[in-house]
Protein backbone atom coordinates (compact mmCIF):
# COMPACT_ATOMS: atom_id res chain seq x y z
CA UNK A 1 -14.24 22.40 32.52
CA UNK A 2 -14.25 25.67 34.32
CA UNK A 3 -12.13 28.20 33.25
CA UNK A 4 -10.02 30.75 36.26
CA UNK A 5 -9.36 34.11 35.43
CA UNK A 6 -5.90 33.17 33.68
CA UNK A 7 -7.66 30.60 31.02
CA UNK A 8 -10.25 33.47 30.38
CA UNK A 9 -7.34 35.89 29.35
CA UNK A 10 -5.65 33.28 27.57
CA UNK A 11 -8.63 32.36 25.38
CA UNK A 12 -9.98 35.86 25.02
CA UNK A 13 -6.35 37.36 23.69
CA UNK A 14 -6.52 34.43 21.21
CA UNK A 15 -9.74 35.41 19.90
CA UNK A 16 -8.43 38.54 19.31
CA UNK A 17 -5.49 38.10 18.00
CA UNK A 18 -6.90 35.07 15.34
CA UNK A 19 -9.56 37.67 14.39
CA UNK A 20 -7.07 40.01 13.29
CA UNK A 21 -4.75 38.31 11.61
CA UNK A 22 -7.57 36.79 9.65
CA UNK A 23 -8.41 40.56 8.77
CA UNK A 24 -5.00 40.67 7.87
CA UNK A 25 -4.06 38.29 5.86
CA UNK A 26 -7.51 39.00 3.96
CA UNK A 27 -6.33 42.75 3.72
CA UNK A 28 -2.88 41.60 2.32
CA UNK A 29 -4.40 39.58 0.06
CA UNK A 30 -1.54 36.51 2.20
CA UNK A 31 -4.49 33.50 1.21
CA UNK A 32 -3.16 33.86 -2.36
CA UNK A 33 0.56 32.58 -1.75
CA UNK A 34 -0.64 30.89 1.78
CA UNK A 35 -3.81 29.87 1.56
CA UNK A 36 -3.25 26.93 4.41
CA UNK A 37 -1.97 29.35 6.14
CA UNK A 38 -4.78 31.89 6.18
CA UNK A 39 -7.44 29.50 6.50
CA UNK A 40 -5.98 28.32 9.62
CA UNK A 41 -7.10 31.43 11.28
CA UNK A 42 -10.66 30.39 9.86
CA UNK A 43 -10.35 27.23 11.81
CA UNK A 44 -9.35 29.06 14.86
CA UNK A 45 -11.90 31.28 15.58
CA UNK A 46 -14.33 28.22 14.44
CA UNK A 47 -12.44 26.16 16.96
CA UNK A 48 -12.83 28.82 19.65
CA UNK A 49 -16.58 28.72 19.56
CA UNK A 50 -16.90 24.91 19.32
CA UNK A 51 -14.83 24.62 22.48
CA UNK A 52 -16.92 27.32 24.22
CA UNK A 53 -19.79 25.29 23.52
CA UNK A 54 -18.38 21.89 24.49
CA UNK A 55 -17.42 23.56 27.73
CA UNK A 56 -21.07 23.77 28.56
CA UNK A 57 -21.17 19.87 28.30
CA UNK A 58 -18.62 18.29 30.39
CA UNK A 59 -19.03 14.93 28.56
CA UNK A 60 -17.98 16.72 25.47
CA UNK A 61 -15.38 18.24 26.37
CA UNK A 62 -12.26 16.03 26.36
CA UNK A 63 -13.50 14.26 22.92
CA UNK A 64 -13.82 18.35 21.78
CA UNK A 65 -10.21 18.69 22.67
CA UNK A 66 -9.36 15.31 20.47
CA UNK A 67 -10.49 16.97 17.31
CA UNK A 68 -8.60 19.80 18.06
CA UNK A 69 -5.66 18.89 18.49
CA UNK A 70 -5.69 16.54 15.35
CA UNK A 71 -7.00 19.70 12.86
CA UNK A 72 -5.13 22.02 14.49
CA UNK A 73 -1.73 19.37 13.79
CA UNK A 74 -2.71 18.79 10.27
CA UNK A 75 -2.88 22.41 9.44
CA UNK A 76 0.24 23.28 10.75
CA UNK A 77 1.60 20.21 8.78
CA UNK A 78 -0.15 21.70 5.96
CA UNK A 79 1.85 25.28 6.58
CA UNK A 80 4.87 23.83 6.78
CA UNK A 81 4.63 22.03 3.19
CA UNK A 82 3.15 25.27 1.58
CA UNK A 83 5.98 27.01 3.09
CA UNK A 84 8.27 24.53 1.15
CA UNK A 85 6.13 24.64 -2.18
CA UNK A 86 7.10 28.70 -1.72
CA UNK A 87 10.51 28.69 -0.99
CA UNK A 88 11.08 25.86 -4.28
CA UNK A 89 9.07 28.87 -6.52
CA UNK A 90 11.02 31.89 -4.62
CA UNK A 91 14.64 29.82 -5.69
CA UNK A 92 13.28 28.73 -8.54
CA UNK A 93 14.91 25.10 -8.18
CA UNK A 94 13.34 22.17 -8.96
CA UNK A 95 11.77 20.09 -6.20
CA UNK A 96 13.69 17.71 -3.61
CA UNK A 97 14.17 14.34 -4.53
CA UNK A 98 12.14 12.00 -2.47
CA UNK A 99 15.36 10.16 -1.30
CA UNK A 100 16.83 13.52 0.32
CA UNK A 101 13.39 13.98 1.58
CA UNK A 102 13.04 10.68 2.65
CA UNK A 103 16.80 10.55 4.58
CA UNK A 104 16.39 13.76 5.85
CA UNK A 105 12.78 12.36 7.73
CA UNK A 106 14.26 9.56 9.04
CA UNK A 107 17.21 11.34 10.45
CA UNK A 108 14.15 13.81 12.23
CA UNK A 109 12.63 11.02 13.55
CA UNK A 110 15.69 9.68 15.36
CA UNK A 111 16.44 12.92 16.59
CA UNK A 112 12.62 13.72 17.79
CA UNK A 113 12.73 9.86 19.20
CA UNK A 114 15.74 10.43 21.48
CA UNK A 115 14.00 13.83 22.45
CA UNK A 116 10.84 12.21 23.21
CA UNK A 117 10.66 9.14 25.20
CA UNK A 118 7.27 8.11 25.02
CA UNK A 119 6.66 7.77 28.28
CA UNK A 120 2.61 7.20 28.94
CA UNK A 121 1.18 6.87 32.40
CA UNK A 122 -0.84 4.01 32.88
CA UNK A 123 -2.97 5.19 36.23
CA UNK A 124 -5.06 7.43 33.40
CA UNK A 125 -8.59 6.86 31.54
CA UNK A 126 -8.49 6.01 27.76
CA UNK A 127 -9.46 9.05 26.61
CA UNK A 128 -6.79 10.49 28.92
CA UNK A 129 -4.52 8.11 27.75
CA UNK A 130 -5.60 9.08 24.05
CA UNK A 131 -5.21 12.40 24.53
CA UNK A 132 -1.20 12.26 25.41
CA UNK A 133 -0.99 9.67 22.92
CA UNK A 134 -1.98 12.38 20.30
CA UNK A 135 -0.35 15.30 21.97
CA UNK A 136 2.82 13.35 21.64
CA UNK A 137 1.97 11.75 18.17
CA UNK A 138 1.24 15.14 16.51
CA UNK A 139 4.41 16.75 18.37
CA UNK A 140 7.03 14.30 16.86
CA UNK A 141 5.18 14.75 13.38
CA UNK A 142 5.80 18.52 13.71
CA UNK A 143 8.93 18.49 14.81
CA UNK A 144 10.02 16.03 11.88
CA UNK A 145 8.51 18.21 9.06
CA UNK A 146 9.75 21.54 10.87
CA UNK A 147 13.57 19.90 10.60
CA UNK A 148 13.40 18.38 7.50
CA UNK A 149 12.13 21.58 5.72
CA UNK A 150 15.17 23.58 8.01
CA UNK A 151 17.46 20.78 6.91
CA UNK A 152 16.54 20.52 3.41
CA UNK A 153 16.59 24.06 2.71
CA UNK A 154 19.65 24.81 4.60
CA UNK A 155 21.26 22.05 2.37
CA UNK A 156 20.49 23.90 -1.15
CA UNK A 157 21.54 26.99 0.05
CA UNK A 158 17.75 28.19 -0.44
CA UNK A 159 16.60 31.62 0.29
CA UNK A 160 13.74 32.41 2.16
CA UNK A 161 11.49 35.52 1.74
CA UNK A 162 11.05 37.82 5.11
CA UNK A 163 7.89 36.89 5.97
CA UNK A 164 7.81 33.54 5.00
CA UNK A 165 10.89 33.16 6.91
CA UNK A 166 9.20 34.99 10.48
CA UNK A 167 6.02 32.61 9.61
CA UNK A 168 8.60 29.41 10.03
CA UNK A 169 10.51 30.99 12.92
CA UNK A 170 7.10 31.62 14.66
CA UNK A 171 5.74 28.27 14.16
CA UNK A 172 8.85 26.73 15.24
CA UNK A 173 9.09 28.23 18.56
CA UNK A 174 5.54 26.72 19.06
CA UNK A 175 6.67 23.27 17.70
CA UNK A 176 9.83 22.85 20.00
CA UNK A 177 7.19 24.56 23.32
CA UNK A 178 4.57 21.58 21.99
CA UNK A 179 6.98 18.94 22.28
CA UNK A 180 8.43 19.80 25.58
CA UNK A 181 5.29 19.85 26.90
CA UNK A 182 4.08 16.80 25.82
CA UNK A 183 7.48 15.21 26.93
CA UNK A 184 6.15 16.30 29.89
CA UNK A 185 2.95 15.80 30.49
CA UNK A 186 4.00 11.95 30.14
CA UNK A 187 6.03 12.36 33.43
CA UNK A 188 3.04 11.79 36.14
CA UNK A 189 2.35 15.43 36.46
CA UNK A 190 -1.30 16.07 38.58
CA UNK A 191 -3.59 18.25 39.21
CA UNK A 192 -2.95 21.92 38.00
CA UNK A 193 0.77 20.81 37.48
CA UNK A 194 -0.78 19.42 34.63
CA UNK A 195 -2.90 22.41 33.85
CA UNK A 196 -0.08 24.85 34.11
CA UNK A 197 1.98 23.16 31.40
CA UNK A 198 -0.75 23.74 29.27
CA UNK A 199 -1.38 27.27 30.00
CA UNK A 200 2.22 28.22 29.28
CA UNK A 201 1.79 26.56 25.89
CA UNK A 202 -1.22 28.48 25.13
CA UNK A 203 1.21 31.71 25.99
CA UNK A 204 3.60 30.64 23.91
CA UNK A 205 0.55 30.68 21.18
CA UNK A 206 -0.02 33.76 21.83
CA UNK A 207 3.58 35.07 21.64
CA UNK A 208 3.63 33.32 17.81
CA UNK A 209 0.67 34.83 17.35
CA UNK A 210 1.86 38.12 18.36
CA UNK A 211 5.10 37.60 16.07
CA UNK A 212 3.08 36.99 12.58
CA UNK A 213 0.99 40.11 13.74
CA UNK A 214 4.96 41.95 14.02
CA UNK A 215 5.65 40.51 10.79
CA UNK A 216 3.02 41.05 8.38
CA UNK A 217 2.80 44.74 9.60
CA UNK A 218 6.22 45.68 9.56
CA UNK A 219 7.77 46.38 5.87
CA UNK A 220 11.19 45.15 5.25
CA UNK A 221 13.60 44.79 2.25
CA UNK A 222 14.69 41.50 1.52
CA UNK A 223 18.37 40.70 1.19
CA UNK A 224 19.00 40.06 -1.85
């Protein structure tokens, strides 16, 4: 896949941006409390470089962008539950029961259902079709755990520390962009329609990348 000039500044800001949150969550000493969420920048960077590489091969490229996708999903699964484990030790309450948990997923999944209507074009290779089946797979998923950790914490009453708190708010404006866009990449979009969905996604990346730079260099008091 050839990248233009606006794919080049995409990927290239990225890099940049990974790299130095990587520096600074290392320089923070963040990977103690959040260590899902520092190695995720680890992942990144080594993500970058596979891609670059698969690039090279077109035949390699689209099953590249399956694996992806799935570890990039699982780790922001994985941030999402540390960012629960951290806001039960910050309260210091006890755990939620699995049948809150449980009531609170299925109500997500409703909700993320109605939002997303699985619609899959048919006209599409398999690993085409594969690749909006996981785009919209991994979107729901997100979505669910990002509302049922909202839901459940909003529920208790829970606090949440500053930057714990602009980590979640980041990550959710990236959720809700990665659903919409797979919503609508399932709508027979073509050609660079297709291409520019993803490109604003990637610059939404960017702008929650930008935000977790903001917040882990900015010192504020927490409300108490």
């Amino acid at each position: 896949m050839k990248l233009d000039s606006i794919d080049l500044t995409l990927w290239l800001a990225g890099i940049g941006m990974e790299a130095f949150l990587l520096g600074l969550v290392i320089w923070k000493r963040i990977y103690r409390t959040l260590p899902f969420f520092s190695c995720f920048f680890v992942w990144c960077l080594l993500s970058d470089a596979g891609m670059a590489i698969a690039n090279m091969f077109p035949n390699a490229y689209l099953p590249a962008t399956l694996v992806n996708i799935t570890f990039d999903a699982l780790f922001q699964l994985a941030i999402l539950a540390e960012l629960g484990k951290v806001i039960v030790r910050y309260n210091n309450v006890r755990p939620p029961s699995p049948a809150l948990i449980g009531s609170l997923i299925a109500l997500a999944f409703i909700l993320a259902a109605l939002i997303n209507r699985w619609t899959i074009p048919t006209q599409y290779s398999i690993m085409d079709t594969l690749y909006l089946v996981l785009m919209q797979l991994f979107a729901v998923l997100r979505v669910v755990s990002l509302l049922t950790l909202v839901w459940w914490s909003s529920l208790q009453g829970l606090h949440w520390p500053t930057r714990e708190l602009r980590i979640v708010s980041g990550l959710a404006v990236y959720i809700i962009a990665g659903i919409t866009v797979a919503v609508l990449h399932g709508h027979d979009l073509v050609g660079m329609q297709f291409h520019w969905l993803d490109q604003v996604l990637v610059a939404i990346y960017l702008w929650t990348l930008s935000y977790w730079i903001l917040a882990s260099t900015t010192i504020v008091v927490n409300q108490q």
